[in-house]
Protein backbone atom coordinates (compact mmCIF):
# COMPACT_ATOMS: atom_id res chain seq x y z
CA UNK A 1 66.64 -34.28 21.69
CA UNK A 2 66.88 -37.77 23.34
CA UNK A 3 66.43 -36.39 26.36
CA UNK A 4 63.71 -34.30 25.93
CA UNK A 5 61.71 -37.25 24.25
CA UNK A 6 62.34 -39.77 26.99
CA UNK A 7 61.41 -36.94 29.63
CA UNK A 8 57.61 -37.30 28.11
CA UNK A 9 57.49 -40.77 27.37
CA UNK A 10 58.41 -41.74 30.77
CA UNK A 11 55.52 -42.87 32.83
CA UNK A 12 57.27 -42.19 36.03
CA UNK A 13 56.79 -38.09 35.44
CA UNK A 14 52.74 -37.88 35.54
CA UNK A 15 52.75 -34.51 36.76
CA UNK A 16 54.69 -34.01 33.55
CA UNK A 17 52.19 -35.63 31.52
CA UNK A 18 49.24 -34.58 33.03
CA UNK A 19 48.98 -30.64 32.02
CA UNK A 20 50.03 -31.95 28.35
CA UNK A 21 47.07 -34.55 28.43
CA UNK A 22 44.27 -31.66 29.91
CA UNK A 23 45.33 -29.14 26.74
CA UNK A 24 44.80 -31.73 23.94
CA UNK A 25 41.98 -32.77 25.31
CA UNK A 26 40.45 -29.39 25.72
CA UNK A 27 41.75 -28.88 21.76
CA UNK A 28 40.06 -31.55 20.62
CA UNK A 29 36.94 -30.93 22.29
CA UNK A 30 36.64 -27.18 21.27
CA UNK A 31 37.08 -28.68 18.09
CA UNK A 32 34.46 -30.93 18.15
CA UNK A 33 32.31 -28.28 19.49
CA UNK A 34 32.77 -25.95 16.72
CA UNK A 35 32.36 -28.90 14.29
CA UNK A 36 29.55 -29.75 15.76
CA UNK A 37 27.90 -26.31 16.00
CA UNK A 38 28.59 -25.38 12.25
CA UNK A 39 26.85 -28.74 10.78
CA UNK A 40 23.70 -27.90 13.05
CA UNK A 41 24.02 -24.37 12.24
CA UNK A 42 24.46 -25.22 8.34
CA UNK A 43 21.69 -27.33 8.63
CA UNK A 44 19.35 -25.44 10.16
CA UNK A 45 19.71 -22.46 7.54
CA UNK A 46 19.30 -25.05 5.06
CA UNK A 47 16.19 -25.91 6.12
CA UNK A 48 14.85 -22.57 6.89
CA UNK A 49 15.70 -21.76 3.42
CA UNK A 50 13.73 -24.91 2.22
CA UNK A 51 10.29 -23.82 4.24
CA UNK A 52 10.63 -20.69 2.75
CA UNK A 53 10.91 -21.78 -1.23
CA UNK A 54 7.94 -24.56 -0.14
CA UNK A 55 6.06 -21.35 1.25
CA UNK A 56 6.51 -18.67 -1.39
CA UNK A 57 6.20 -21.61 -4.42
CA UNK A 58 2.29 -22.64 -2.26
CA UNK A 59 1.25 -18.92 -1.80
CA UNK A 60 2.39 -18.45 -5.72
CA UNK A 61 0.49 -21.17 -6.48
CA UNK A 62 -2.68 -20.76 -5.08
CA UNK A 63 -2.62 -17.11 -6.14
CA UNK A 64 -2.81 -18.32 -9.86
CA UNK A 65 -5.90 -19.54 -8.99
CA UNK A 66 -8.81 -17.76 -10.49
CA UNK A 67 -12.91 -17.53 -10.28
CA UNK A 68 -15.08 -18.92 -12.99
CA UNK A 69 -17.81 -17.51 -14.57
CA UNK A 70 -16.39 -14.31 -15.20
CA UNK A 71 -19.17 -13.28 -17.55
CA UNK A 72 -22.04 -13.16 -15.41
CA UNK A 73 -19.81 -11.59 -12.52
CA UNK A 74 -20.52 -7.45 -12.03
CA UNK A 75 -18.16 -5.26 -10.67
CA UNK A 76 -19.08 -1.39 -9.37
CA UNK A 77 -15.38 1.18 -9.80
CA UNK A 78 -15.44 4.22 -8.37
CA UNK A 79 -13.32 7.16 -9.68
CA UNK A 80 -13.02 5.78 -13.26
CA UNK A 81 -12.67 9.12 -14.86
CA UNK A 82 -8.77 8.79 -15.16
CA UNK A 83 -6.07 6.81 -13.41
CA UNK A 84 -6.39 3.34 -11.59
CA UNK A 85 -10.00 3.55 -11.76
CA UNK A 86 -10.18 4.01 -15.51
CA UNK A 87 -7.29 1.72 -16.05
CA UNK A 88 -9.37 -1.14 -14.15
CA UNK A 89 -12.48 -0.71 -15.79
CA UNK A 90 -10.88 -1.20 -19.09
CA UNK A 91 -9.23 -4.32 -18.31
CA UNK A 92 -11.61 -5.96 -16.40
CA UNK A 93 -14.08 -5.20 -19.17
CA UNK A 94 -11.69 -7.20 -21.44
CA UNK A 95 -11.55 -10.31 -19.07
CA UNK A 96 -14.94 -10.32 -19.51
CA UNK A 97 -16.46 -8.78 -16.43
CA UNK A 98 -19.80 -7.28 -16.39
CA UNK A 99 -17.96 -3.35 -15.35
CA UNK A 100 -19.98 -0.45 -13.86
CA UNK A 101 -17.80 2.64 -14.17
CA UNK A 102 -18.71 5.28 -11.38
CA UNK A 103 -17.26 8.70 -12.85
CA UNK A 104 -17.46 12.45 -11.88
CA UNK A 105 -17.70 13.62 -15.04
CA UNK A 106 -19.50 13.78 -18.12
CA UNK A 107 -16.07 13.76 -20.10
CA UNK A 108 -14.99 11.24 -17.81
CA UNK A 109 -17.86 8.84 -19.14
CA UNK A 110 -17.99 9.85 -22.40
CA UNK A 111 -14.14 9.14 -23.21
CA UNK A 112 -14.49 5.28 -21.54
CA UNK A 113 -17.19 4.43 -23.22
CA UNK A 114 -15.26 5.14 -26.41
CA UNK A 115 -12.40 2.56 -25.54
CA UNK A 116 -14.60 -0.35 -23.81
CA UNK A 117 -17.12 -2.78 -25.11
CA UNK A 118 -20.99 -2.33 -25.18
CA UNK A 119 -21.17 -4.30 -21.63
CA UNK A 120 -19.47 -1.33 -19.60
CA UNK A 121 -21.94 0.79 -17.99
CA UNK A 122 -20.54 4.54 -17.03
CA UNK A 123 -22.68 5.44 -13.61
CA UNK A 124 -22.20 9.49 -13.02
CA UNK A 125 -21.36 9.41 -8.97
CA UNK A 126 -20.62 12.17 -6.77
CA UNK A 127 -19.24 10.16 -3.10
CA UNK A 128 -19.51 13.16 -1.41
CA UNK A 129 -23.58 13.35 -2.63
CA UNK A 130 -26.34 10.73 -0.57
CA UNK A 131 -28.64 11.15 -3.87
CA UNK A 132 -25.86 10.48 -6.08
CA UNK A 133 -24.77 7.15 -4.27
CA UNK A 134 -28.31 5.82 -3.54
CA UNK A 135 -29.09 6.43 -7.47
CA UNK A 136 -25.85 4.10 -8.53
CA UNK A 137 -27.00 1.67 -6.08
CA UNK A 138 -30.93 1.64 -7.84
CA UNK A 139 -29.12 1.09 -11.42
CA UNK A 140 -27.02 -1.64 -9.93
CA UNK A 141 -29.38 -3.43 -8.18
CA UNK A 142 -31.66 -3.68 -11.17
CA UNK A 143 -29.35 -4.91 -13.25
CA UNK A 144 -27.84 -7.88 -11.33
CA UNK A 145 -31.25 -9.02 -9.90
CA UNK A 146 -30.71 -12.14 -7.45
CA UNK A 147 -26.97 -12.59 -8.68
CA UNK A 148 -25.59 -9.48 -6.73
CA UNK A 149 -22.77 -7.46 -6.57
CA UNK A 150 -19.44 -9.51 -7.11
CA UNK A 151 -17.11 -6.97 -6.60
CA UNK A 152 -16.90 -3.46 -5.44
CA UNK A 153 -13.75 -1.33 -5.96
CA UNK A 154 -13.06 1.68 -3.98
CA UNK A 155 -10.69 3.89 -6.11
CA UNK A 156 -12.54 7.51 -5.98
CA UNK A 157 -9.79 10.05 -4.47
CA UNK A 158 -7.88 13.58 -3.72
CA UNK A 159 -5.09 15.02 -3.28
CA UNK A 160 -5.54 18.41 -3.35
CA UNK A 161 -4.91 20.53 -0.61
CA UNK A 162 -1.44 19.83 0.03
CA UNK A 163 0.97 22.01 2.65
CA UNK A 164 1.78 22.32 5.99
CA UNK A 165 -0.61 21.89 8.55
CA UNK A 166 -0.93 25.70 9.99
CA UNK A 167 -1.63 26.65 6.34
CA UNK A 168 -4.82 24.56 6.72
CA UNK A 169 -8.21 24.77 7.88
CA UNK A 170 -10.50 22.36 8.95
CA UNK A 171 -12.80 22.70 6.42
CA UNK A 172 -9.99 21.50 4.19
CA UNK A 173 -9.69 18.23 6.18
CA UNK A 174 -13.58 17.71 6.18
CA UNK A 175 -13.45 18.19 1.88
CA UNK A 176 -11.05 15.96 1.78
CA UNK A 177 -12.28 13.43 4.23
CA UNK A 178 -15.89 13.39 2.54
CA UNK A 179 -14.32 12.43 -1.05
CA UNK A 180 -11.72 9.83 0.52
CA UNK A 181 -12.98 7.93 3.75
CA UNK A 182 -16.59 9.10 4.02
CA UNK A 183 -17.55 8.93 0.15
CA UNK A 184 -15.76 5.37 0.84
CA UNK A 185 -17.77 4.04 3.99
CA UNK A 186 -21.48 4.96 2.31
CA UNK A 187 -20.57 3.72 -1.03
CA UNK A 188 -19.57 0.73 0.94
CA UNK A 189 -22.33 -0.08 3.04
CA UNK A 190 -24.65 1.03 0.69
CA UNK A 191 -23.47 -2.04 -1.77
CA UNK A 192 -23.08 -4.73 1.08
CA UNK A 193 -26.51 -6.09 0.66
CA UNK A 194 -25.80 -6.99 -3.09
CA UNK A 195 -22.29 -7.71 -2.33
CA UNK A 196 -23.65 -10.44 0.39
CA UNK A 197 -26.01 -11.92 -2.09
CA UNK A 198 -22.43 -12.96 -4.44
CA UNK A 199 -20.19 -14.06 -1.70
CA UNK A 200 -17.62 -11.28 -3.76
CA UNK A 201 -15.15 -9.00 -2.64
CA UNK A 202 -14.46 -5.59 -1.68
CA UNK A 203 -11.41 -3.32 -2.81
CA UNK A 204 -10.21 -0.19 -0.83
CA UNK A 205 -8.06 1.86 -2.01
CA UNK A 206 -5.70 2.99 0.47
CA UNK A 207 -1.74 4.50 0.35
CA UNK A 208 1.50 3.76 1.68
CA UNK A 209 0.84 6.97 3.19
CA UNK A 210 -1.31 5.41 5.53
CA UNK A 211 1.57 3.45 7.22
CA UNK A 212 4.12 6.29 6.98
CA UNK A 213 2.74 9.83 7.53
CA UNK A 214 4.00 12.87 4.64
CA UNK A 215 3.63 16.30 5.19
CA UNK A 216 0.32 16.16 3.50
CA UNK A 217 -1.38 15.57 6.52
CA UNK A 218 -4.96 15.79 5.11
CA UNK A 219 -4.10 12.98 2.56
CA UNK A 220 -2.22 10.96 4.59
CA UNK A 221 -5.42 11.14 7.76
CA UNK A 222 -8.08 9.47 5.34
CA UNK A 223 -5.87 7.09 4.26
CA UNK A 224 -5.45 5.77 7.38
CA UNK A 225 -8.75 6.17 8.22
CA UNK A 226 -9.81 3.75 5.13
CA UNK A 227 -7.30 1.56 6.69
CA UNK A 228 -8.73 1.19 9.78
CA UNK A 229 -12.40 0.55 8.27
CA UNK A 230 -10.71 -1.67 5.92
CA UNK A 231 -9.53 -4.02 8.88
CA UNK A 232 -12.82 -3.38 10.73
CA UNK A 233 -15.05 -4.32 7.80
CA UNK A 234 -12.36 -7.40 6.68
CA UNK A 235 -13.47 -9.25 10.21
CA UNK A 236 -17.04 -8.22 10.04
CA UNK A 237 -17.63 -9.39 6.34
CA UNK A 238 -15.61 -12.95 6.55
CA UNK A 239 -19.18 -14.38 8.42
CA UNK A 240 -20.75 -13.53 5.30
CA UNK A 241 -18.00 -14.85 2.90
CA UNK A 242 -17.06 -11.69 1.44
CA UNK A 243 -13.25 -11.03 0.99
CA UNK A 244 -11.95 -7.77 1.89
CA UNK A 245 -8.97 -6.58 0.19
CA UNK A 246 -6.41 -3.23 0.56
CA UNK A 247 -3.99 -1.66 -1.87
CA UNK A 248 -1.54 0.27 -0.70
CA UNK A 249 0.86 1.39 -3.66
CA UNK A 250 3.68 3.74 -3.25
CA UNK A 251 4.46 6.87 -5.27
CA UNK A 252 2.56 6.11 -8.78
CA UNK A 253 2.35 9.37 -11.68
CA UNK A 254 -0.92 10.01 -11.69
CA UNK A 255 -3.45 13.28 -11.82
CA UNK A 256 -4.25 13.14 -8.34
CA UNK A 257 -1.08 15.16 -7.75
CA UNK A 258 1.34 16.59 -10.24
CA UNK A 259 4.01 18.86 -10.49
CA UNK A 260 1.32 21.60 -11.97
CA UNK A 261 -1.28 20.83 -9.45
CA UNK A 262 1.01 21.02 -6.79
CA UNK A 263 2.24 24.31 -7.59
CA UNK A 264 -0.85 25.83 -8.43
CA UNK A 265 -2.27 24.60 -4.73
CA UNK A 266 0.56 25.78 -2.51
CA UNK A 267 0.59 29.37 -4.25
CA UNK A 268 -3.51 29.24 -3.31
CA UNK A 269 -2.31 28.13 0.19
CA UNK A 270 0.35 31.00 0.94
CA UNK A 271 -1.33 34.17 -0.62
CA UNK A 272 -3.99 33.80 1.81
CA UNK A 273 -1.50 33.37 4.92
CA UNK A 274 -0.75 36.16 7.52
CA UNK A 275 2.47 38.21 7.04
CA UNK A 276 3.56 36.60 10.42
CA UNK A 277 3.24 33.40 9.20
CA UNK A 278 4.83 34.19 6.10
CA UNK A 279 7.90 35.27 7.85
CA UNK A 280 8.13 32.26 9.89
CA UNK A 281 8.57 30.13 6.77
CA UNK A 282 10.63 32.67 5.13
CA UNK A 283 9.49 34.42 2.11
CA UNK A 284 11.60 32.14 -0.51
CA UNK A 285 10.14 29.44 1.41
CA UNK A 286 7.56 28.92 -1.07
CA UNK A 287 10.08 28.53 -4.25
CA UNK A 288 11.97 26.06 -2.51
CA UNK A 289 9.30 23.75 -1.69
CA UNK A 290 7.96 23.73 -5.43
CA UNK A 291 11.25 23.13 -6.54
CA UNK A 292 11.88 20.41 -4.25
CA UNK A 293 8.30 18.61 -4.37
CA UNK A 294 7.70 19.31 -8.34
CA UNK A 295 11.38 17.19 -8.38
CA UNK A 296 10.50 14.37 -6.54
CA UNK A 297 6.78 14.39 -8.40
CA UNK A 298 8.49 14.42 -11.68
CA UNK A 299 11.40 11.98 -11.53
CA UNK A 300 10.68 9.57 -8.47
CA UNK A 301 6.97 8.88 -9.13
CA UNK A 302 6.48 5.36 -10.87
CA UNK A 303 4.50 5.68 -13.90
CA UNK A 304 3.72 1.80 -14.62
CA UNK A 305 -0.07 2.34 -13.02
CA UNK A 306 -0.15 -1.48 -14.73
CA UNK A 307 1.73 -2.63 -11.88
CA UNK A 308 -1.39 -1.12 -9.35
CA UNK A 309 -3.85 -2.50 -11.92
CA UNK A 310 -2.77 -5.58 -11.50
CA UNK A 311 -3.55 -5.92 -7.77
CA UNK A 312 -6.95 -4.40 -7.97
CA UNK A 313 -7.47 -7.30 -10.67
CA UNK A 314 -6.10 -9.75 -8.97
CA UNK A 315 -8.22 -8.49 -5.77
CA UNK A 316 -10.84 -8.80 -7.72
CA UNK A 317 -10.56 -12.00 -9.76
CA UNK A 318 -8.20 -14.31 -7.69
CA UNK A 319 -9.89 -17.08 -6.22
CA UNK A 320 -7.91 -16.37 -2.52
CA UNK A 321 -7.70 -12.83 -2.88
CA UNK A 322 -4.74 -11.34 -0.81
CA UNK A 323 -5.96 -8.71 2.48
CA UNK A 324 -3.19 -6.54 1.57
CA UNK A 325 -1.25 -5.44 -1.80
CA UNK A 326 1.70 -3.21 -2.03
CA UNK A 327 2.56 -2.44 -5.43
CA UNK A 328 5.92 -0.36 -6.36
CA UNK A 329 9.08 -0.88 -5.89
CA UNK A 330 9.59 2.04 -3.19
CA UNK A 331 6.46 0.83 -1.52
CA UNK A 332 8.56 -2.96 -0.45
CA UNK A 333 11.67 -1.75 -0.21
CA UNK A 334 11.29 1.69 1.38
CA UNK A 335 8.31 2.52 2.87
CA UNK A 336 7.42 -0.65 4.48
CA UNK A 337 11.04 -1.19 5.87
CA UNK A 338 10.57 2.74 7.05
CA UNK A 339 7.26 2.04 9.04
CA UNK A 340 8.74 -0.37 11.06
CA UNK A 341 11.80 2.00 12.25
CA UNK A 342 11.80 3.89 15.60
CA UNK A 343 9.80 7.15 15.10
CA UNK A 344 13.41 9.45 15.80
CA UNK A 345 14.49 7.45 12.80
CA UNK A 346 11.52 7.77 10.30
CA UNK A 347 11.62 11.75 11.50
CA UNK A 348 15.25 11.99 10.74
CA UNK A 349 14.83 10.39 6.93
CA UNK A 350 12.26 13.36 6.21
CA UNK A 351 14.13 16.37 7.71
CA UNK A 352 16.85 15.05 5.17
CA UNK A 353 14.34 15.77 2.46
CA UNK A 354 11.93 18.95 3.66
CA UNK A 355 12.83 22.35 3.14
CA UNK A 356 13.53 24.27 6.37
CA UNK A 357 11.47 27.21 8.00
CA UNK A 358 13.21 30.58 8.25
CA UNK A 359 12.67 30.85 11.85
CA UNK A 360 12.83 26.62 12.39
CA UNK A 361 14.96 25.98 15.82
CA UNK A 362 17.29 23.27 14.36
């Protein structure tokens, strides 16, 4: 042991010494280095996590913020005859807004005006009708005189037919575009003049559909059509100090598609198909997709429309409106997160769910 000591603490053997020296320096400086790169990594996720509470506590913040004069505001709803629409006019008639209700209906009007104040005005509108639209705009416009249009919410919608696309015509895409993006643009642009005049707002309602493409290709086209206008009309309107917002809620229970509907619409859809498309599909092809769709229609769809309501509202009434809303819990944390996936990927996750064709080639 005496030896071995006095072998390194000899000065005479530097060659000795010298590999012993090199290691403990190199241990103490990897050492250092990792030190050194954990603190500045610790540190740096420290403050990242700071901006981001500062951020999300501001944007909170100033999205408590809300307009005055509430009372002499007026806001024009389309489709109030049941769902969002009806939901909205209701409570915005409560806060106190001056609410025009467009509805298809007679029953339509004739129920709301039995749950709202005196103030609510039902409007029977038609989208898909010129006459219609221009006679809602003539009723506005003398009602709010030089104060204009404050708000104008966008809500009219179907979603009816459903299916694959070769069990489609196009005359089933125009229908359906004419009630959902071309009902939307006229009703729109029609209003603008009054909407200018208030500095207000305008509310489309769009669909996560829009970002991620279904099966219901119909439905899911003029939702991303009012997308695209939405964005369009957003830049154009900001000159004029009118805020543009879009909703885009994910799968919500309401009677634009049910379980029923649904049914009843895809048994429309196949008796009217050739026998050679019919064996294509398969004939229990038809069973299996009403089984599957009714399912996810009945247990997956979210039926808290409050949670939708609330955006519109907020759309509506927030002093710095949002540009985009996406209310639902499977609209953040599913559909959002899908859209931004490769396309093979977003394909794969709904061949997991459809129902396969007899004479499919995978």
């Amino acid at each position: 042991m005496y030896k071995f000591s006095s072998f390194f603490l000899d000065s005479t053997k530097t060659e000795s010494i010298r590999p012993c020296l090199i290691v403990n320096v190199k241990s103490v400086s990897s050492c250092g280095l990792l030190k050194y790169f954990h603190l500045f990594f610790s540190e740096m996720i420290l403050c990242l996590l700071s901006l981001v509470t500062i951020f999300l506590l501001c944007r909170w913040l100033r999205a408590r913020k809300r307009v005055s004069g509430i009372s002499n505001k007026y806001v024009f709803i389309t489709g109030c005859d049941s769902g969002f629409g009806n939901l909205l006019a209701k409570h915005l008639d409560q806060l106190g807004f001056r609410v025009f209700a467009g509805c298809f209906t007679e029953k339509g009007e004739d129920e709301l005006k039995k749950t709202t104040s005196e103030k609510l005005v039902t409007v029977h509108l038609d989208v898909t009708k010129s006459e219609s639209i221009q006679r809602a705009i003539e009723l506005v416009k003398t009602q709010v005189g030089q104060a204009g249009l404050w708000g104008l919410v966008n809500n009219a919608a179907v979603g009816i037919p459903v299916g694959p696309c070769d069990w489609l015509n196009v005359q089933e895409f125009r229908s359906m575009f004419d009630v959902n993006f071309f009902g939307l643009v006229e009703v729109t642009l029609g209003f603008v003049p009054l909407i200018k005049k208030a500095k207000g707002r305008i509310v489309n309602m769009s669909s996560m559909c829009a970002r991620v493409s279904t099966p219901a290709a119909p439905y899911c086209a003029t939702k991303s059509a009012v997308e695209s206008f939405t964005d369009s009309l957003r830049k154009n309107m900001a000159y004029f100090g009118i805020k543009v917002s879009c909703i885009e809620p994910g799968f919500f229970k309401t009677s634009i598609i049910t379980s029923e509907l649904f049914k009843s619409n895809l048994e429309q859809l196949w008796e009217r198909q050739t026998e050679e498309l019919k064996e294509d599909y398969g004939r229990n092809y038809l069973e299996k997709v009403v089984k599957n769709v009714g399912k996810q229609i009945d247990n997956y769809s979210d039926p808290d429309l409050m949670k939708v309501v609330s955006c519109m509202e907020h759309a509506v009434s927030a002093e710095h409106p949002w540009t985009r809303y996406a209310p639902g819990w499977d609209a953040r944390f599913f559909w959002i997160p899908l859209s931004y996936m490769p396309t093979v990927i977003i394909d794969y996750v709904f061949s997991r769910t459809m129902i396969t064709p007899a004479k499919s080639v995978y």
